[in-house]
Protein backbone atom coordinates (compact mmCIF):
# COMPACT_ATOMS: atom_id res chain seq x y z
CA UNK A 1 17.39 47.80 63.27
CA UNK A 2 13.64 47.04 62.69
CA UNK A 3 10.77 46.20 65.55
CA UNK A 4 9.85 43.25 64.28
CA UNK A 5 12.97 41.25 66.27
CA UNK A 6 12.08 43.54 69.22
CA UNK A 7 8.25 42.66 68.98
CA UNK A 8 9.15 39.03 68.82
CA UNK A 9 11.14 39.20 71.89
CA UNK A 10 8.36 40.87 73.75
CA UNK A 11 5.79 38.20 72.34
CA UNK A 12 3.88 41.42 71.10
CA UNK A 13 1.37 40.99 68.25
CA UNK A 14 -0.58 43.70 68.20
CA UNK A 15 -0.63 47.09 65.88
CA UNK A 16 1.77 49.93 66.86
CA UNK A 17 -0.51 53.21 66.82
CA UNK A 18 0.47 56.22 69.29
CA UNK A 19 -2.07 55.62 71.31
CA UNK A 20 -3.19 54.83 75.22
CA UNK A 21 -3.58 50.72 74.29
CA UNK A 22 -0.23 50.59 72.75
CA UNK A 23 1.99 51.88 75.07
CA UNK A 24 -0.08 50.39 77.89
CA UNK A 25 0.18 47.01 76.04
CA UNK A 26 4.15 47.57 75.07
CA UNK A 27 5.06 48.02 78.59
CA UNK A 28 3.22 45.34 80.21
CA UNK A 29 4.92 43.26 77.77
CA UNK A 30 8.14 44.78 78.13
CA UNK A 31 8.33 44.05 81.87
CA UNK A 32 6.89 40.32 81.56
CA UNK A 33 9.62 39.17 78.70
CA UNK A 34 12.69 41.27 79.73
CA UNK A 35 14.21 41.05 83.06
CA UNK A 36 15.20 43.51 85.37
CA UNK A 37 19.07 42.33 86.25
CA UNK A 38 22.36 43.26 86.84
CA UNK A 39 23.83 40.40 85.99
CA UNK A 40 27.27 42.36 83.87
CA UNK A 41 27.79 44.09 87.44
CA UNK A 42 27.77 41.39 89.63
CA UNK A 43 28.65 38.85 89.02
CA UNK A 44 30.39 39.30 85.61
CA UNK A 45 32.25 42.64 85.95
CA UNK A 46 31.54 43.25 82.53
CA UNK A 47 31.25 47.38 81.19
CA UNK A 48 27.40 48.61 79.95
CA UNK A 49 27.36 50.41 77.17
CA UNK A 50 24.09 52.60 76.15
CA UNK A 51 24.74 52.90 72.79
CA UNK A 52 21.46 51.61 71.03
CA UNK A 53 23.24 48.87 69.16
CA UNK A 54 25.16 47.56 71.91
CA UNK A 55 21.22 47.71 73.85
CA UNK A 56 19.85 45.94 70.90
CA UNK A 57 22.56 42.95 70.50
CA UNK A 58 22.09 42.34 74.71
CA UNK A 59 18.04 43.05 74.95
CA UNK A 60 17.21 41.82 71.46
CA UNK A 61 19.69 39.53 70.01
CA UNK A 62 21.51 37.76 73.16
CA UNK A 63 18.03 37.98 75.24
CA UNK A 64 19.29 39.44 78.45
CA UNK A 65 17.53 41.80 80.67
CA UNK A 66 19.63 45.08 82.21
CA UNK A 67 18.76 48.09 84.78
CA UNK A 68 16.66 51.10 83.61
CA UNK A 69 19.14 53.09 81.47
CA UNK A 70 19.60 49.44 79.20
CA UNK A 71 15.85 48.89 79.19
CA UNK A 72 14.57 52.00 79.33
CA UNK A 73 17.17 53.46 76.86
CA UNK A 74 15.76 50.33 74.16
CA UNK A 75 11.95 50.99 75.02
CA UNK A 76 12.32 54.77 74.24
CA UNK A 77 13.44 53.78 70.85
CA UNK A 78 10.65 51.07 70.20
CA UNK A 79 8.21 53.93 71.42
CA UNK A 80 9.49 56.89 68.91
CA UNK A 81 9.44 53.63 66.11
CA UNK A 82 5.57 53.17 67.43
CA UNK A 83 4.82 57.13 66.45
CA UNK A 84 5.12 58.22 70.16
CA UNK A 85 7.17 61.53 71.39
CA UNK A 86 9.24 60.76 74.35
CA UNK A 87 11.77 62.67 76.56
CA UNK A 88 14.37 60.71 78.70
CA UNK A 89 13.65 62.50 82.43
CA UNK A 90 16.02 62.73 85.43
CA UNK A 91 14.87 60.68 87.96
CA UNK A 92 16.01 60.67 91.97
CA UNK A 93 15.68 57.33 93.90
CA UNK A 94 14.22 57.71 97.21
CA UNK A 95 16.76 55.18 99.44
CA UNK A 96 15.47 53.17 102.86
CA UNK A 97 16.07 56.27 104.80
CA UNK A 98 14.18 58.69 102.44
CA UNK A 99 16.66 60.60 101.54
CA UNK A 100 17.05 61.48 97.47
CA UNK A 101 19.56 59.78 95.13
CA UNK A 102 21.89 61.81 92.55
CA UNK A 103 21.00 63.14 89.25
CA UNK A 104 20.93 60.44 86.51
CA UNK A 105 19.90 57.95 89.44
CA UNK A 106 17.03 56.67 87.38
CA UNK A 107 15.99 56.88 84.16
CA UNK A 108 12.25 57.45 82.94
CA UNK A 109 10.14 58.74 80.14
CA UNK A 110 7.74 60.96 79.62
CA UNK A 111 5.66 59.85 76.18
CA UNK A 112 2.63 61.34 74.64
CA UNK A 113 0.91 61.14 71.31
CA UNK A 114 1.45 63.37 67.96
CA UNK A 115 -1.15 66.32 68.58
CA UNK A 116 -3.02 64.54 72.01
CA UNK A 117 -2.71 66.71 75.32
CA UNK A 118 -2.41 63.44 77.31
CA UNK A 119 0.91 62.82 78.64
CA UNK A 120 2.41 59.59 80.43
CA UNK A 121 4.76 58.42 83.02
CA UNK A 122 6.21 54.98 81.35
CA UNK A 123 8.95 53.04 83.09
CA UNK A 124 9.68 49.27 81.65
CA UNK A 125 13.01 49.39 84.16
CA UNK A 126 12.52 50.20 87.66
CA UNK A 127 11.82 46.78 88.46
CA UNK A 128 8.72 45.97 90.86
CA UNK A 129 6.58 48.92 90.34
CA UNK A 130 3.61 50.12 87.81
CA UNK A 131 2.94 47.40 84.70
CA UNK A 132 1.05 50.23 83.09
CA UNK A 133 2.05 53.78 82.53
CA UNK A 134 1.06 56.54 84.79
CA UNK A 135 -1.37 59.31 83.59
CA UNK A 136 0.83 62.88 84.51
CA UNK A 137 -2.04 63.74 86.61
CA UNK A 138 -3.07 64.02 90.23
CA UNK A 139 -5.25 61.32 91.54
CA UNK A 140 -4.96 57.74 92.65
CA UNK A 141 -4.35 55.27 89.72
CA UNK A 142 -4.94 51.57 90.87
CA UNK A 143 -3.67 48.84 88.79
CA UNK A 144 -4.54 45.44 90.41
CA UNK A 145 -4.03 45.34 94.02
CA UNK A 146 -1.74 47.73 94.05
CA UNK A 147 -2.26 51.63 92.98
CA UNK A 148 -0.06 54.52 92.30
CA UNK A 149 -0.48 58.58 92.76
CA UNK A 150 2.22 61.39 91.00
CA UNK A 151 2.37 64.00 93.83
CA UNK A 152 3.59 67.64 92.99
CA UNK A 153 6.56 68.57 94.28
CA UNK A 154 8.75 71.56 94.19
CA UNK A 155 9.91 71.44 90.70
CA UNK A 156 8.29 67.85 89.66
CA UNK A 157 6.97 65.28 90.98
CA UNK A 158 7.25 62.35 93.44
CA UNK A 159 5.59 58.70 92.47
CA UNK A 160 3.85 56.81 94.86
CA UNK A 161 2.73 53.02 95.32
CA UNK A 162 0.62 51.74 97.38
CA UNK A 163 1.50 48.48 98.65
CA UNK A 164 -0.09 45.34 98.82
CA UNK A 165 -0.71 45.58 102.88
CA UNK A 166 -2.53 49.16 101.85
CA UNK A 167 1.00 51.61 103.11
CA UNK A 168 2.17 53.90 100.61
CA UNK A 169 6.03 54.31 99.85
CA UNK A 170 7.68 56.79 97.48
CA UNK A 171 9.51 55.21 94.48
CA UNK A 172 11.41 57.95 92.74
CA UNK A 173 10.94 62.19 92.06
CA UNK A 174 11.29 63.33 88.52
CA UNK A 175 11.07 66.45 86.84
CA UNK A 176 9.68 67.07 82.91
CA UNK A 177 13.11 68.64 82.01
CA UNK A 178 14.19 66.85 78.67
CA UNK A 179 17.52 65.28 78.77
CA UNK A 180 20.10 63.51 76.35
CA UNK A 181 20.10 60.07 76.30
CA UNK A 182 22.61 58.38 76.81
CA UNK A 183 25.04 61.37 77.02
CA UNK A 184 23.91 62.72 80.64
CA UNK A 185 23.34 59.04 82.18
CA UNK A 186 26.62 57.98 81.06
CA UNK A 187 27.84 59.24 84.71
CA UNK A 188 25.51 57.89 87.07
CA UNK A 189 25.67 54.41 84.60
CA UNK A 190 29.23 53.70 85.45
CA UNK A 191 28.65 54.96 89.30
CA UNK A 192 26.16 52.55 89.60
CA UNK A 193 28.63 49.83 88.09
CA UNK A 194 31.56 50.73 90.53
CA UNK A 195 30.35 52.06 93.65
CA UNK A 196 30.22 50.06 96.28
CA UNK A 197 27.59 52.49 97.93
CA UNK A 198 24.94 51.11 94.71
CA UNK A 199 23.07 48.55 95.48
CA UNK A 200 23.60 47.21 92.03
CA UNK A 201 27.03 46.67 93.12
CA UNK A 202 26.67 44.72 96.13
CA UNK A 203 24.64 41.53 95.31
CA UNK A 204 23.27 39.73 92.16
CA UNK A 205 19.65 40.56 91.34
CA UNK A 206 17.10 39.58 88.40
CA UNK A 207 13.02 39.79 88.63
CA UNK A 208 10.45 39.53 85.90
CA UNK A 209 6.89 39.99 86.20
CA UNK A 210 4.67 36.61 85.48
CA UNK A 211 0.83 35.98 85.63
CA UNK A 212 -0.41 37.60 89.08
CA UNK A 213 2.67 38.63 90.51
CA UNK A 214 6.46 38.34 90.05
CA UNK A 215 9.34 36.43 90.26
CA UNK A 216 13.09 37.18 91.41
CA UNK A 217 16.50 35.64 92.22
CA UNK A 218 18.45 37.51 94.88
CA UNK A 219 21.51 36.35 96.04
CA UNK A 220 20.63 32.87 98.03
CA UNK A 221 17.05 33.94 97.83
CA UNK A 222 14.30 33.01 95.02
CA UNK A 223 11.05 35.11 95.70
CA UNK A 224 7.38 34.35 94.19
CA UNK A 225 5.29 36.46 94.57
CA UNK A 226 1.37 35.64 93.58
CA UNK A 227 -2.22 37.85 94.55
CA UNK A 228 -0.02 39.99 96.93
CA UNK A 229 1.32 36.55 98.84
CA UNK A 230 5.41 36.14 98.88
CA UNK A 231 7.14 32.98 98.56
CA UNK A 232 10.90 32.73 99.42
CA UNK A 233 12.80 29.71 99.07
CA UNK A 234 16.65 28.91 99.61
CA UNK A 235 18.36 29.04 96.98
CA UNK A 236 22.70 27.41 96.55
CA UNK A 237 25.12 29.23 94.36
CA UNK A 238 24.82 25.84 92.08
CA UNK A 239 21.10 26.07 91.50
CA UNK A 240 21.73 29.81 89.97
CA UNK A 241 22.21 28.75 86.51
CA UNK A 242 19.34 26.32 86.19
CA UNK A 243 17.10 28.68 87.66
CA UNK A 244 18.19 31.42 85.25
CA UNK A 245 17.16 29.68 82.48
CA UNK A 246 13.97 27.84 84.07
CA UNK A 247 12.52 31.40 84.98
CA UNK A 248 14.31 33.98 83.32
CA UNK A 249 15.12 31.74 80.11
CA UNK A 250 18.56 33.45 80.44
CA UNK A 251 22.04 31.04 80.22
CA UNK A 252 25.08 33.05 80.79
């Protein structure tokens, strides 16, 4: 495998260095070209695979999105091809009731530069959340009219974003731990694929980001949102594959 395919499919045409505007740059343009989906759980019943090839045929060569071990799993390796060094961390969902997902939940990475102290929080697959990667620093970190804040906690950390009505809501804790990818997320992969406790497993969900905002199909639902202003229109079980490829440029 060679970037240039993966560059293409992120419509990236800038230098790779392992710096700041690089990996700020990839990700934004990670999360506008490749959805966030889970499309092969539901509703294709159709087994993930991590493997980087199998990654690279569905991201790269069939143009599909996936959920954060697929996308996340493929950015790590266009980031170590860039010059980066990144670790694949353990990362714990927070659910609706604030309690903590299991191990493996979530999969992020922590990249820095060759010789540069700087080290950052980059996430291309947790859906709606930060287009540019988190400083690992204290402090509020806006990014349009949202911002975002890493919090210590007791052995990590817990990332925060603020909202677009101003309340702040905890996405995920991680800790810097290194782990094997995919070896230790093979678990929690296939749990999320056949537990009907994962949300993954019980509806049909695919969002992108777009100029100002986002767009996703959920269910019966397709959501716009624009400048912090949502949009939600009706949507049939017939219009599903028209809208697929109208917004998502996806045909299954």
């Amino acid at each position: 495998m060679n970037v240039e395919p993966y560059l293409a499919r992120l419509n990236y045409t800038a230098a790779l260095q392992p710096d700041h505007e690089t990996l700020r740059g990839l990700q934004a343009a990670h999360m506008r070209a490749v959805p966030f989906e889970n499309l092969d759980i539901v509703p294709l019943h159709r087994p993930i695979e991590l493997d980087e090839s199998a990654l690279w045929d569905k991201i790269v060569v069939r143009k599909r999105g996936g959920f954060c071990y697929e996308l996340n799993g493929l950015f790590a390796w266009l980031l170590k091809q860039a010059g980066f060094d990144v670790k694949y961390l353990n990362a714990r969902v927070f659910t609706g009731a604030g309690k903590l997902g299991m191990d493996f939940d979530h999969l992020a990475l922590l990249v820095s530069a060759p010789g540069k102290p700087t080290r950052w929080l980059a996430d291309a697959g947790f859906g709606d959340s930060y287009l540019e990667p988190l400083v690992l620093e204290e402090g509020e970190q806006p990014q349009g009219l949202r911002a975002y804040r890493l919090e210590p906690s007791a052995g990590g950390y817990i990332a925060w974003q603020r909202d677009y009505d101003g309340t702040w809501e905890r996405l995920y804790f991680f800790d810097l731990k290194p782990h094997d990818f995919p070896a230790e997320y093979e678990s929690a992969c296939l749990y999320h694929q056949k537990s009907p406790e994962s949300s993954f497993t019980r509806r049909a969900i695919i969002s992108r980001v777009i100029p100002d905002g986002r767009v996703s199909l959920e269910q019966d639902r397709l959501i716009i949102t624009k400048n912090g202003a949502r949009q939600e229109l009706q949507v049939n079980p017939e219009e599903w594959p028209g809208m697929l490829w109208e917004y998502f440029g996806i045909w299954l």
